[in-house]
N, C-alpha and C. Protein backbone atom coordinates (compact mmCIF):
# COMPACT_ATOMS: atom_id res chain seq x y z
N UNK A 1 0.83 -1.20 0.00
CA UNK A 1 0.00 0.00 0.00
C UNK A 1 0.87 1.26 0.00
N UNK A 2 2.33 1.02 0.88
CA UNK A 2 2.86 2.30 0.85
C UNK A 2 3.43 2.77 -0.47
N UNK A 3 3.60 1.92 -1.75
CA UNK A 3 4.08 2.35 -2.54
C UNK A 3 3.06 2.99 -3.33
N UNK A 4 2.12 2.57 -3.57
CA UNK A 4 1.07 4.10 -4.27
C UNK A 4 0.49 4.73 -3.19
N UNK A 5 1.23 5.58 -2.61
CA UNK A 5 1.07 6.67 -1.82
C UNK A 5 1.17 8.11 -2.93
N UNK A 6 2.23 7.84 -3.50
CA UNK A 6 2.68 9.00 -4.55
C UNK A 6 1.49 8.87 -5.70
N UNK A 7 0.94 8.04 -6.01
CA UNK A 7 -0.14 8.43 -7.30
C UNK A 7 -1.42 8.44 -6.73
N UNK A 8 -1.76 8.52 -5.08
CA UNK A 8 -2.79 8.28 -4.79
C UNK A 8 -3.53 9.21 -3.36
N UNK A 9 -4.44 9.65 -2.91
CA UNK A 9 -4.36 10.40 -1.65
C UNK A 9 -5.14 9.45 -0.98
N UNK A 10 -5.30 8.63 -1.03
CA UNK A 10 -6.27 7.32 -0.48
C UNK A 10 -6.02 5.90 -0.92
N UNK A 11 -5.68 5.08 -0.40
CA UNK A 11 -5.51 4.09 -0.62
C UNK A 11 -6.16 2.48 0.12
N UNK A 12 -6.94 2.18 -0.05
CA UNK A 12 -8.08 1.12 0.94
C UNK A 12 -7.37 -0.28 0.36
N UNK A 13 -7.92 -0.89 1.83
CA UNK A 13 -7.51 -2.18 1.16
C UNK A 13 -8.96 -2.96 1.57
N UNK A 14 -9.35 -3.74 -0.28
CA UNK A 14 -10.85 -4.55 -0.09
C UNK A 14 -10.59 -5.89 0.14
N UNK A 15 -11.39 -5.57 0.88
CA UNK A 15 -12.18 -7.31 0.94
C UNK A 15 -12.72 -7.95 0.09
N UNK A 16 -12.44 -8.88 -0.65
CA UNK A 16 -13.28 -9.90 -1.19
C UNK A 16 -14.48 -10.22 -0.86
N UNK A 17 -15.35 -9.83 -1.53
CA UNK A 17 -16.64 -10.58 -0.89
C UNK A 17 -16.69 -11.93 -0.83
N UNK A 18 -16.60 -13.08 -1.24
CA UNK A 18 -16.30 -14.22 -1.08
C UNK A 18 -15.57 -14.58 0.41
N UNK A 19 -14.55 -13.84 0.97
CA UNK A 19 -14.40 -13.68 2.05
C UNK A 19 -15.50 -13.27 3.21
N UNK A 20 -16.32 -12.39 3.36
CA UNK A 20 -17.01 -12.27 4.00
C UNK A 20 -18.44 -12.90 4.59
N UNK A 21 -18.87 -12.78 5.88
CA UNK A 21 -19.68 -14.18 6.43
C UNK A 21 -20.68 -13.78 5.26
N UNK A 22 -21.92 -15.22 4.73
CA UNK A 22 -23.10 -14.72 4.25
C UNK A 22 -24.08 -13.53 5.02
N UNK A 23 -23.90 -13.99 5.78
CA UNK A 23 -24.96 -12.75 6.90
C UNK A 23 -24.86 -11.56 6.68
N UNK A 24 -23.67 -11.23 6.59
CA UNK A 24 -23.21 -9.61 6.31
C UNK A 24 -23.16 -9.22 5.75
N UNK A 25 -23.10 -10.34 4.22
CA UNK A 25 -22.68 -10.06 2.73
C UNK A 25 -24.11 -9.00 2.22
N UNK A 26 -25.25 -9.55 3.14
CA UNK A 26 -26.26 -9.08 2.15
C UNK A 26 -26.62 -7.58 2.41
N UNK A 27 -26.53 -7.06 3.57
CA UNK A 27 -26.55 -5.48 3.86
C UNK A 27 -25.38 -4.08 3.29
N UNK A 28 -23.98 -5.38 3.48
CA UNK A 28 -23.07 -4.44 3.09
C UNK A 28 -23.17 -4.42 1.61
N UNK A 29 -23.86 -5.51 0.99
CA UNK A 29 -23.91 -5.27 -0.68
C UNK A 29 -24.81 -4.07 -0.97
N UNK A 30 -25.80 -3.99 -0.11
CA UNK A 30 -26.94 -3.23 -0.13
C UNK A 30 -26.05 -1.46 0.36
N UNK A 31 -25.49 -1.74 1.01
CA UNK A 31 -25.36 -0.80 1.38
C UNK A 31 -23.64 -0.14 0.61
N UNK A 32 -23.17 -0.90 -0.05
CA UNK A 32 -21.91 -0.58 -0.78
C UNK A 32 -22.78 -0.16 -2.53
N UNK A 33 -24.22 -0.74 -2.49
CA UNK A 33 -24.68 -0.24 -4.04
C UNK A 33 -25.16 1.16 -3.79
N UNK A 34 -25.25 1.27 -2.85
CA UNK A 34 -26.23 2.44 -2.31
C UNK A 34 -24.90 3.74 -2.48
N UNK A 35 -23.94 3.08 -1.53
CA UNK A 35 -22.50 4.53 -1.89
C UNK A 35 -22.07 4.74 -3.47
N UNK A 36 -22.17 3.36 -3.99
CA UNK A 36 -21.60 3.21 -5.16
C UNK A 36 -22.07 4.64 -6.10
N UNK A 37 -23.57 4.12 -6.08
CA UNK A 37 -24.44 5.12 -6.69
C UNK A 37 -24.29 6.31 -6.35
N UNK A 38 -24.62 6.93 -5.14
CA UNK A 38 -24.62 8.42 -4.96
C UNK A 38 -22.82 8.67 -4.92
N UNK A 39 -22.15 8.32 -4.78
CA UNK A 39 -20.69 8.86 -5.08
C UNK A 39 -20.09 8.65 -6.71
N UNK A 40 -21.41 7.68 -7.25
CA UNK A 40 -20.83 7.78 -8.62
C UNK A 40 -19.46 6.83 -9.13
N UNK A 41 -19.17 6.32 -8.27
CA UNK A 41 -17.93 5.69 -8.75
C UNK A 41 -18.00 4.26 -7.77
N UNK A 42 -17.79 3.01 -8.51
CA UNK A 42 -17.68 1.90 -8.49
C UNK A 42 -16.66 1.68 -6.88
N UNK A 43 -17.12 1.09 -5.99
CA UNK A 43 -16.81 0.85 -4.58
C UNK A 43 -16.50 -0.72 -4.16
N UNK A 44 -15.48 -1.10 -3.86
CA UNK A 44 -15.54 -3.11 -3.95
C UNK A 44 -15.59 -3.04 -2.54
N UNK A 45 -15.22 -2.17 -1.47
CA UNK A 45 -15.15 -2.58 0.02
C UNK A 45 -15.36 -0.79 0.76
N UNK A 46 -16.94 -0.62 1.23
CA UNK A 46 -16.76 0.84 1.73
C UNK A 46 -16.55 1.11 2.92
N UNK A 47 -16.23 0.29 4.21
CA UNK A 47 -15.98 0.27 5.51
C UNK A 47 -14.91 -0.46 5.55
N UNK A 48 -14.15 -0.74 4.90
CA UNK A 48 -12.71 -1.05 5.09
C UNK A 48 -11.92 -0.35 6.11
N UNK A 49 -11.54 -0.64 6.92
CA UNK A 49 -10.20 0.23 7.84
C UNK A 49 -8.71 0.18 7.70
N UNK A 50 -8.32 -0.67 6.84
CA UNK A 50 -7.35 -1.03 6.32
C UNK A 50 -7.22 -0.02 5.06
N UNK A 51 -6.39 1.45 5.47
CA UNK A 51 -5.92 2.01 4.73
C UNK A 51 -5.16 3.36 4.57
N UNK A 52 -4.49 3.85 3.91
CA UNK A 52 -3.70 5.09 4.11
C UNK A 52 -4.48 6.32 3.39
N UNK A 53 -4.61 7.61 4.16
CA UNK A 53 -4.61 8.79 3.64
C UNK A 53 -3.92 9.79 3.58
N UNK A 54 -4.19 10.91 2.70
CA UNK A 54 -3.80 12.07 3.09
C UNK A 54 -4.76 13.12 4.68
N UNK A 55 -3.51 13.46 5.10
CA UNK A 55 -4.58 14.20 6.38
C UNK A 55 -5.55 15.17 5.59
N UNK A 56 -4.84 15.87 4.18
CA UNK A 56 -6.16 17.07 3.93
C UNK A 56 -7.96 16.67 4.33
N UNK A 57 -7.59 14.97 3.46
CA UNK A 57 -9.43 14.43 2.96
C UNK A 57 -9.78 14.51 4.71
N UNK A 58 -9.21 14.15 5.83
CA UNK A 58 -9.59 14.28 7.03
C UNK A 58 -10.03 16.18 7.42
N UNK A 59 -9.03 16.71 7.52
CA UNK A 59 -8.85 18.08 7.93
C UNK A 59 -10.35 18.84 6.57
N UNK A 60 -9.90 18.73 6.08
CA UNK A 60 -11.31 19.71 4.92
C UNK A 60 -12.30 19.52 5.62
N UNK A 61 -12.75 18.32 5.83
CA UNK A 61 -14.21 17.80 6.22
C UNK A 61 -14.28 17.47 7.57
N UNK A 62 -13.85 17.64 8.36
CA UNK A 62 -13.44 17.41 10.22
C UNK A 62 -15.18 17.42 10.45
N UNK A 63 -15.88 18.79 10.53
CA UNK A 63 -16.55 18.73 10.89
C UNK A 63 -17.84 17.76 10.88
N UNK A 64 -17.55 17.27 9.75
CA UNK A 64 -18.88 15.98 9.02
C UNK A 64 -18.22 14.29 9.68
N UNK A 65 -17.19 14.17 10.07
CA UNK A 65 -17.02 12.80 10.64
C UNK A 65 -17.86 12.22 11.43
N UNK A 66 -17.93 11.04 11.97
CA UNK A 66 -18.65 10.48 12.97
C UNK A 66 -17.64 10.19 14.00
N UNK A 67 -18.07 10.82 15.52
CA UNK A 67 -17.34 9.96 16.24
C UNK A 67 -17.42 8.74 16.99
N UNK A 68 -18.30 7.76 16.44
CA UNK A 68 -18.36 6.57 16.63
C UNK A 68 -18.03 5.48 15.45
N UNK A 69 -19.43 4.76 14.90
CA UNK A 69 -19.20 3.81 13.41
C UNK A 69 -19.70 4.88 12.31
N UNK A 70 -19.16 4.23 11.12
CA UNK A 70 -18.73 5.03 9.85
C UNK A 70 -17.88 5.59 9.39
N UNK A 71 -16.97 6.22 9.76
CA UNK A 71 -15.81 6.75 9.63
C UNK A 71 -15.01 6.33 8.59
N UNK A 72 -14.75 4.92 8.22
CA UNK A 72 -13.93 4.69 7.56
C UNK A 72 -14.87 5.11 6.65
N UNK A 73 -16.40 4.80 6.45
CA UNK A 73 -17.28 4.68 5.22
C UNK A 73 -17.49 6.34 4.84
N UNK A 74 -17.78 7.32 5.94
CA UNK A 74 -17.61 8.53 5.27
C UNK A 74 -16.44 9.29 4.99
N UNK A 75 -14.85 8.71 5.49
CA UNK A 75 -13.92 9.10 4.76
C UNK A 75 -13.93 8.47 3.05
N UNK A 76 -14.30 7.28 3.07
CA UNK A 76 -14.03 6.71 1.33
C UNK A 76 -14.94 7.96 0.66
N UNK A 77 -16.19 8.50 0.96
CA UNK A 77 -17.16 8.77 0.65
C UNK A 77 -17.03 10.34 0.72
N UNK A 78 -16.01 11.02 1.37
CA UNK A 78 -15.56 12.26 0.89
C UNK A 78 -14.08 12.45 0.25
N UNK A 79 -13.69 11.15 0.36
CA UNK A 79 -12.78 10.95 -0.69
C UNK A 79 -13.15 10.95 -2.17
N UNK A 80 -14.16 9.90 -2.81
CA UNK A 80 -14.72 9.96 -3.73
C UNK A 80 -15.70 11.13 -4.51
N UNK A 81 -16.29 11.96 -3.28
CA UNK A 81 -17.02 13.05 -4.01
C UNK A 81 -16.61 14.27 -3.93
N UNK A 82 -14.77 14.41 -3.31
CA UNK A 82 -14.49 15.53 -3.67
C UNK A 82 -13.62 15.36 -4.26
N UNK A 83 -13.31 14.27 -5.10
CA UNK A 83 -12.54 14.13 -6.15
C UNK A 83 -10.91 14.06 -6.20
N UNK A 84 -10.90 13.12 -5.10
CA UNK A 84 -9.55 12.69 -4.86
C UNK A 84 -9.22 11.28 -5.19
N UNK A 85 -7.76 10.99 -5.25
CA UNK A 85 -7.25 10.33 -6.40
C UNK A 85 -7.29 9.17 -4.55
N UNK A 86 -8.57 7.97 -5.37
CA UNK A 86 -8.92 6.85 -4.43
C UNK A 86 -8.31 5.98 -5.16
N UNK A 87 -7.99 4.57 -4.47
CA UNK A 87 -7.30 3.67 -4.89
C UNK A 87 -7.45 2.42 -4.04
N UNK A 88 -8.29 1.22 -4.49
CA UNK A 88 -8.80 0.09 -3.58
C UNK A 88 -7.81 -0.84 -4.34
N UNK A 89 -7.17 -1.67 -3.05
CA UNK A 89 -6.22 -2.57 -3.53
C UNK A 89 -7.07 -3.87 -2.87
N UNK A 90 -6.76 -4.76 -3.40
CA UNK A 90 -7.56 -6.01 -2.94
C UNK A 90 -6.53 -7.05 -1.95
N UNK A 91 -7.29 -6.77 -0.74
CA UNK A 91 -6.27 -7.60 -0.10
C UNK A 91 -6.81 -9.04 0.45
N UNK A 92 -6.32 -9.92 1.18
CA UNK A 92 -7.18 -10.71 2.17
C UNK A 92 -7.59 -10.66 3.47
N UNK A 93 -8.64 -11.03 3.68
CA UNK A 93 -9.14 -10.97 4.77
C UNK A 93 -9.19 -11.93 5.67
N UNK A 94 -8.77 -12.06 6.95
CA UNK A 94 -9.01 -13.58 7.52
C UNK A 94 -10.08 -13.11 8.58
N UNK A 95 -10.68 -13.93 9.01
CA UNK A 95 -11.73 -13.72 10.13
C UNK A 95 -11.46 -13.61 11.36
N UNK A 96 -12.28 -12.35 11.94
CA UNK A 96 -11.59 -11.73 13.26
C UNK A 96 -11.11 -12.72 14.56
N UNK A 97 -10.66 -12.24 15.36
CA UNK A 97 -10.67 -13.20 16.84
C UNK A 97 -11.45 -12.47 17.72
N UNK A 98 -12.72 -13.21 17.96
CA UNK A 98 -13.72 -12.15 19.26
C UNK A 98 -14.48 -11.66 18.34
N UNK A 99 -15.48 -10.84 18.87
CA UNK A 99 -16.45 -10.54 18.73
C UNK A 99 -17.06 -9.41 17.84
N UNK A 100 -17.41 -9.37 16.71
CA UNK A 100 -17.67 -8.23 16.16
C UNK A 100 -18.57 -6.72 16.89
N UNK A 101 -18.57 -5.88 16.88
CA UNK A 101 -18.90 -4.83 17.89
C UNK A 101 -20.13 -4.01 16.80
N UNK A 102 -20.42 -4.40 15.80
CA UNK A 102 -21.52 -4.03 14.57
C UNK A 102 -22.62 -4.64 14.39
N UNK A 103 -24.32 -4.50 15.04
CA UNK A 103 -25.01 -4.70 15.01
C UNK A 103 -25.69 -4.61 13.55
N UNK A 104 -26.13 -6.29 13.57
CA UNK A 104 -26.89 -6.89 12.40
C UNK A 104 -27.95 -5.78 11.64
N UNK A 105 -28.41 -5.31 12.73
CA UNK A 105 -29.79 -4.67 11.98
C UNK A 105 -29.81 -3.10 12.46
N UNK A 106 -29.32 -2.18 13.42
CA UNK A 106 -28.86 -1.21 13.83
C UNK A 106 -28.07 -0.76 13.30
N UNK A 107 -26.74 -1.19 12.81
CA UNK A 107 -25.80 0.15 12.18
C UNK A 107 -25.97 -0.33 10.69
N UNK A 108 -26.30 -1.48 10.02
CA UNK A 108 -26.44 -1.08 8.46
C UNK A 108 -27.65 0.10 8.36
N UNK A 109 -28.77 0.47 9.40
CA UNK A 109 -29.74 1.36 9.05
C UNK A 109 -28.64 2.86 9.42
N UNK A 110 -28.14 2.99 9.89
CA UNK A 110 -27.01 4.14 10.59
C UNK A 110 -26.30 4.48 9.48
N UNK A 111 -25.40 3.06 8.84
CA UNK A 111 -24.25 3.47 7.94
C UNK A 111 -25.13 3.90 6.81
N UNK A 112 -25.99 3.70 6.38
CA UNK A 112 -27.07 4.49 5.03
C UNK A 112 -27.77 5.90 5.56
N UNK A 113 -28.12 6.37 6.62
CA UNK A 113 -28.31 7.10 7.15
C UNK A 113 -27.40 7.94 6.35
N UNK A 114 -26.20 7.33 7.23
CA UNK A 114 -24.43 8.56 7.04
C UNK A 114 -24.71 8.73 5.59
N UNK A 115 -24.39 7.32 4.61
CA UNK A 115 -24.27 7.73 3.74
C UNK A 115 -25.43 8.82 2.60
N UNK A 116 -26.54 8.78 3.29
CA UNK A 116 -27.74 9.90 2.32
C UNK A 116 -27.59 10.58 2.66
N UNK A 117 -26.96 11.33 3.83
CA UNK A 117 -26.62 12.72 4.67
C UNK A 117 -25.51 13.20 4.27
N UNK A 118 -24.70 12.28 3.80
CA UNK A 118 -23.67 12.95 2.76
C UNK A 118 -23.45 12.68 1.44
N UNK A 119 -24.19 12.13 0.93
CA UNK A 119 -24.61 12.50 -0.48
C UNK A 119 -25.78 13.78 -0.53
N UNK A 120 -26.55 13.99 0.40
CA UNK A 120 -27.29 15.42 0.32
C UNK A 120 -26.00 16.27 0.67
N UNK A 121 -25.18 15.99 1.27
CA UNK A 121 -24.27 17.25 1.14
C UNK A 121 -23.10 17.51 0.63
N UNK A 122 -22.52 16.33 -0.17
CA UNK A 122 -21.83 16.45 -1.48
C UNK A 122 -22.53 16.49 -2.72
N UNK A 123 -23.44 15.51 -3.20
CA UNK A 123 -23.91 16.01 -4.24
C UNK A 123 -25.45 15.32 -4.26
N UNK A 124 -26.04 16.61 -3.73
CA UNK A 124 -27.60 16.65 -3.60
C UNK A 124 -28.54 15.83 -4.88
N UNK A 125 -27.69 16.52 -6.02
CA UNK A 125 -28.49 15.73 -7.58
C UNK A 125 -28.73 14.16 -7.41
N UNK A 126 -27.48 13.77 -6.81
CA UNK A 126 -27.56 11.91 -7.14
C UNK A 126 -28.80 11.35 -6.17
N UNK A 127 -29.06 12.20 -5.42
CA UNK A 127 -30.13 11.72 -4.63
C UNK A 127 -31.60 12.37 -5.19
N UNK A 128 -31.76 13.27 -5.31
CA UNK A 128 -33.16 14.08 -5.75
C UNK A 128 -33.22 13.93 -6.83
N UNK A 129 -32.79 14.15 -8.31
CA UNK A 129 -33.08 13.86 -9.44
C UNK A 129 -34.10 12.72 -9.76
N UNK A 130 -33.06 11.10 -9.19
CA UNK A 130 -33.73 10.02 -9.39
C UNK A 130 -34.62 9.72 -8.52
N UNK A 131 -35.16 10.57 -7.44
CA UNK A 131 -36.34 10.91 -6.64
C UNK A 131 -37.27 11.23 -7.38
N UNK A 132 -36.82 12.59 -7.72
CA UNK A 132 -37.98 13.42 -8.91
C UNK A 132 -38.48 12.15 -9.75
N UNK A 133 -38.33 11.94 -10.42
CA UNK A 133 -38.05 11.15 -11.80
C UNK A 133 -38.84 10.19 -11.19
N UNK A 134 -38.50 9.32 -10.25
CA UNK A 134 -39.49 8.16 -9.68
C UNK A 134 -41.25 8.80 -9.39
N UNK A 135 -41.10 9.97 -8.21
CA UNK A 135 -42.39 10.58 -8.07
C UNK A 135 -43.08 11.21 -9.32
N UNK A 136 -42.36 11.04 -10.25
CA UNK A 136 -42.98 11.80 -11.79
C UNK A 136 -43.41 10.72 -12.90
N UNK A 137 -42.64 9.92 -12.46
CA UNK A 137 -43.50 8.43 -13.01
C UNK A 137 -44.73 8.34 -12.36
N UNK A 138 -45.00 7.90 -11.23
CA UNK A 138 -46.02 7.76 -10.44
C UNK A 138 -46.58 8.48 -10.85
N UNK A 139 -46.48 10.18 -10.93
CA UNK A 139 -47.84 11.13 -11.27
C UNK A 139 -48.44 10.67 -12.91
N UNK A 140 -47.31 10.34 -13.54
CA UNK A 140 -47.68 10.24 -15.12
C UNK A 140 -48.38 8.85 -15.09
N UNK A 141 -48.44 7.64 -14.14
CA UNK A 141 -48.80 6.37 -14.38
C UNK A 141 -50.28 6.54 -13.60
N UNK A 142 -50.19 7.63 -12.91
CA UNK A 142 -51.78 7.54 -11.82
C UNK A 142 -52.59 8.55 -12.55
N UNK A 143 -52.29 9.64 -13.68
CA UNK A 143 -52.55 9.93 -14.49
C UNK A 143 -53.37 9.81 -15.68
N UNK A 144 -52.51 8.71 -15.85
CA UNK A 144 -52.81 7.78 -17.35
C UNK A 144 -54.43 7.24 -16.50
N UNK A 145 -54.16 6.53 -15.68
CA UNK A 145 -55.24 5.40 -14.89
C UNK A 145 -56.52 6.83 -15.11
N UNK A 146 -56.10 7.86 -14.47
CA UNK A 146 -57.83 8.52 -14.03
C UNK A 146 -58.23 9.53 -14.75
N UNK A 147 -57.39 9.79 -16.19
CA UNK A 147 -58.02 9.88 -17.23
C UNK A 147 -58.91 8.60 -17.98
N UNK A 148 -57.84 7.48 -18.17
CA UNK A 148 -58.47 6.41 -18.48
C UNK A 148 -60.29 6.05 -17.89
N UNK A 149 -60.10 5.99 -16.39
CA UNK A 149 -60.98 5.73 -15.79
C UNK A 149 -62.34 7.13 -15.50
N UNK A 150 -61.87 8.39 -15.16
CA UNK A 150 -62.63 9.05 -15.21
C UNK A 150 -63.00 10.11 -15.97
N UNK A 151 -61.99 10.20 -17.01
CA UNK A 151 -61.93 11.41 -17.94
C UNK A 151 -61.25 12.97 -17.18
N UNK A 152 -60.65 12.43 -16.01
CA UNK A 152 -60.29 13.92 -15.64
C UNK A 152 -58.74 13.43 -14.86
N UNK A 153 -58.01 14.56 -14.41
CA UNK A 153 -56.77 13.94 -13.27
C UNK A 153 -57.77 14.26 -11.81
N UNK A 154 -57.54 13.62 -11.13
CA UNK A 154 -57.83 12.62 -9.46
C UNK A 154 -56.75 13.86 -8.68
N UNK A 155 -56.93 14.09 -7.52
CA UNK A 155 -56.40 15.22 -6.87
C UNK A 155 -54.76 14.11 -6.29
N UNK A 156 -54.69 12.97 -6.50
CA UNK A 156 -53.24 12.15 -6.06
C UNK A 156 -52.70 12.32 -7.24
N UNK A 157 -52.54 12.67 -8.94
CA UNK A 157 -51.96 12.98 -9.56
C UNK A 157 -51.41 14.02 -9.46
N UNK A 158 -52.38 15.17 -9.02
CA UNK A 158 -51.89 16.99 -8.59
C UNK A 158 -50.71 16.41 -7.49
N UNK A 159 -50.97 16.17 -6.71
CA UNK A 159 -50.20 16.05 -5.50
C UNK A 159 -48.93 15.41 -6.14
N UNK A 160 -48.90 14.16 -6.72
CA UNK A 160 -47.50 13.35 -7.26
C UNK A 160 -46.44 14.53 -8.01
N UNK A 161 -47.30 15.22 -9.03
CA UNK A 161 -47.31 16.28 -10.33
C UNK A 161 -46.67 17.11 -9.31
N UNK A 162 -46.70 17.78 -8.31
CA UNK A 162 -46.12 19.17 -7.58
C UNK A 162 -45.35 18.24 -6.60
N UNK A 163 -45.53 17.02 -6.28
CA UNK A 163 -44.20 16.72 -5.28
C UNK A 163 -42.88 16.60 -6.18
N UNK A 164 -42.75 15.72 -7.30
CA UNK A 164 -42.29 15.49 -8.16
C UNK A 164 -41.48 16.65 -8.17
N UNK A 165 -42.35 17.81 -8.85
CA UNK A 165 -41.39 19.40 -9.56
C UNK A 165 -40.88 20.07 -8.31
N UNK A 166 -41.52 19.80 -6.84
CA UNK A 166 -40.74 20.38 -5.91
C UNK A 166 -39.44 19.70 -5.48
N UNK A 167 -39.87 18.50 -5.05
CA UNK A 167 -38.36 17.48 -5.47
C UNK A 167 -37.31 17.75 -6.22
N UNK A 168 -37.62 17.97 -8.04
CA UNK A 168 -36.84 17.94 -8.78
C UNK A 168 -35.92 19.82 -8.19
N UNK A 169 -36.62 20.54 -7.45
CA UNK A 169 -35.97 21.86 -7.87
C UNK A 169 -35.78 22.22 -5.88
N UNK A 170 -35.58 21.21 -5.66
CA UNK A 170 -35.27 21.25 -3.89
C UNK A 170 -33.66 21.55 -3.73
N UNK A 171 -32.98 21.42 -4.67
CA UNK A 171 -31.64 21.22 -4.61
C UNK A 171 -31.53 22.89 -4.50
């Protein structure tokens, strides 16, 4: 890892998923498609702790850390959306000794939390756009139905129709 230090300000080391228990595989997938997406760039391991930075990506953003779990996941994650040179090396993983300290069903709802709280505050679009766009389907599909059905729009189309355009222009 220490040798791409010089072409890199971040450097992680992933886990194999194949390595990791089934149990866990299925939240952190869920929850590594979820960063993937709003940071825009392809993610193989986003809570990795196994890795080197530059202090800036820490120091810029101090104030947005967590001081408990996430940390590693919202450093990758203001690494990636402020456009610093990231770099996931694939390493192995062997399985811990003792006890994992990361609740099954409590911090994957936490670590998505972190991560929509900072994708609204790196880049608001990746989240609201494909919001808009979903609630604007819905108005155009409930639409279609109560013209179809009554010859007029139904007051849940108005409502979809103005959540939709407020959504799309919330940013």
């Amino acid at each position: 890892m220490l040798a791409l230090v010089p072409e890199h300000q971040m450097i992680v080391g992933a886990r194999r998923w194949r390595d990791i228990k089934w149990l866990r595989r299925i939240p952190k997938r869920c929850l590594t498609w979820l960063a993937s997406f709003l940071a825009d760039s392809a993610i193989p391991d986003l809570n990795s702790g196994m890795r080197i930075f530059h202090r800036e990506i820490y120091d810029g953003q101090r104030r947005i850390y967590p001081e408990r779990f996430s940390f590693s996941s919202t450093l990758t994650m203001v690494g990636l959306t402020r456009g610093y040179e990231v770099h996931f090396l694939p390493i192995d993983y062997f399985e811990r000794i003792g006890r994992s300290s990361i609740h099954p069903l409590k911090d994957p709802i936490r670590f998505g939390y972190q991560l929509l709280r900072l994708s609204l505050y790196f880049r608001p679009l990746r989240f609201f756009l494909p919001l808009s766009a979903i609630i604007g389907s819905l108005a155009v599909a409930r639409g279609l139905r109560d013209l179809n059905l009554t010859n007029h729009f139904g007051g849940l189309t108005l409502v979809l129709f103005f959540m939709a355009f407020q959504v799309f222009f919330s940013d």
